[in-house]
Protein backbone atom coordinates (compact mmCIF):
# COMPACT_ATOMS: atom_id res chain seq x y z
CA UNK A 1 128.17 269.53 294.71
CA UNK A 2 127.12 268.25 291.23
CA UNK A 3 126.10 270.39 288.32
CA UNK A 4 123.81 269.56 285.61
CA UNK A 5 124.27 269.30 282.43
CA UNK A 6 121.48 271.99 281.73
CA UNK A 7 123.17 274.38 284.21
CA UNK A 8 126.15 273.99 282.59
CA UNK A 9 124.99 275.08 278.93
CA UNK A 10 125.34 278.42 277.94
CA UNK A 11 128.51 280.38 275.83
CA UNK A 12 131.64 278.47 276.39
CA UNK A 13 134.85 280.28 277.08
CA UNK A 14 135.85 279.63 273.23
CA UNK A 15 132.83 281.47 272.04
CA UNK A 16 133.21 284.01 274.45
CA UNK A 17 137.00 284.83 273.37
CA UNK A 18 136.47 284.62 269.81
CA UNK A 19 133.54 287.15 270.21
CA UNK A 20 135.84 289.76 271.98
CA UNK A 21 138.29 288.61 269.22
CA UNK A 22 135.66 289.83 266.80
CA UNK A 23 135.06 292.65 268.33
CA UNK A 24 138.76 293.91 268.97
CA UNK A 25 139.36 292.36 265.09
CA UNK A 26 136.79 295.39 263.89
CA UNK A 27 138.22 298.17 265.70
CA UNK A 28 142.03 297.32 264.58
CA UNK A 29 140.89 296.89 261.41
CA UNK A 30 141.90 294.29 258.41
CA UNK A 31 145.58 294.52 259.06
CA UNK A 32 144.98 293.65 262.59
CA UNK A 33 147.61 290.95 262.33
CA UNK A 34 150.43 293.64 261.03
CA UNK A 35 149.27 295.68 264.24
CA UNK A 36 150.12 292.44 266.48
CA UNK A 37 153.44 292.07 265.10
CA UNK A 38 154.27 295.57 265.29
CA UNK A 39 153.01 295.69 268.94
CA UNK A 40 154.30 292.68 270.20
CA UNK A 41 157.81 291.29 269.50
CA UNK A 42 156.01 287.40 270.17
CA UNK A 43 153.72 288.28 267.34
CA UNK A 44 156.62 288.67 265.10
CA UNK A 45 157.68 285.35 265.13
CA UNK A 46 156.98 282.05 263.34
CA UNK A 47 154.99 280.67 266.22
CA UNK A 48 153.15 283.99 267.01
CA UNK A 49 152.21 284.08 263.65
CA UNK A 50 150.84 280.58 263.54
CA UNK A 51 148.60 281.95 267.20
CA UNK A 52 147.33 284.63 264.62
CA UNK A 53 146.68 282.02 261.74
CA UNK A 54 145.09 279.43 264.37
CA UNK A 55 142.50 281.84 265.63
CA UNK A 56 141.51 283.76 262.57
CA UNK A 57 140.66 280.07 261.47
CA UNK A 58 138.32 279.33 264.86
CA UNK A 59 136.92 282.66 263.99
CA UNK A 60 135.77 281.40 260.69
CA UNK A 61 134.99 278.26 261.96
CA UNK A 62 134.61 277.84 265.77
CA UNK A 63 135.47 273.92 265.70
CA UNK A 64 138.89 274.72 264.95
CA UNK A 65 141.39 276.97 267.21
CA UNK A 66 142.73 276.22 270.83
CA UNK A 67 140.88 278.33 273.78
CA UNK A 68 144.49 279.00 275.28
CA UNK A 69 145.79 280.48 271.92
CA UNK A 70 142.51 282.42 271.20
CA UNK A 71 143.06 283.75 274.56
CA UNK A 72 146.47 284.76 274.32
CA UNK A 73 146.08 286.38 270.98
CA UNK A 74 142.38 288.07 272.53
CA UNK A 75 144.04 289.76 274.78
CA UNK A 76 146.88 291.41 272.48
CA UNK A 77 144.49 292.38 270.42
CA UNK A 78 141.82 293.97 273.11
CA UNK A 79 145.47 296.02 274.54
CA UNK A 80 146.06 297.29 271.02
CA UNK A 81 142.41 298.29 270.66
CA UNK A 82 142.02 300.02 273.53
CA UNK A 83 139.62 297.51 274.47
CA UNK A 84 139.05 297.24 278.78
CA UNK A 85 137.48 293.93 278.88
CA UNK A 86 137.49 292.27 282.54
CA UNK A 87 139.85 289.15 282.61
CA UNK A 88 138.77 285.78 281.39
């Protein structure tokens, strides 16, 4: 079964994640990115820090940023927050 194109618009996944990003972003607080590291040993890394780079950037400008990186570093942040969001 076939879906059309004007059942299929709506909020993508990407905007989705990058508004629970937002979200978890404002109850961390600006050093939301120290938090990660702390938190999470991956965060702490070269790579983890270029997640946390990538999706502040696709917050700024939604364009940019892979979904599977915005999700990964989503979901850190929603743990740290205290945030009980239902799984993507």
């Amino acid at each position: 079964m076939e879906t059309s194109s004007s059942q299929r618009r709506g909020v993508s996944i990407k905007q989705r994640l990058l508004a629970r990003f937002g979200k978890a972003k404002e109850i961390v607080g600006t050093r939301w990115k120290d938090a990660l590291a702390k938190s999470d040993p991956f965060f702490n890394t070269r790579e983890g820090e270029a997640y946390m780079r990538s999706v502040a950037q696709a917050y700024s400008d939604p364009k940019r940023g892979h979904v599977d990186r915005i999700e990964c570093v989503t979901l850190a942040l929603e743990r740290i927050a205290g945030v009980n969001e239902p799984m993507i």
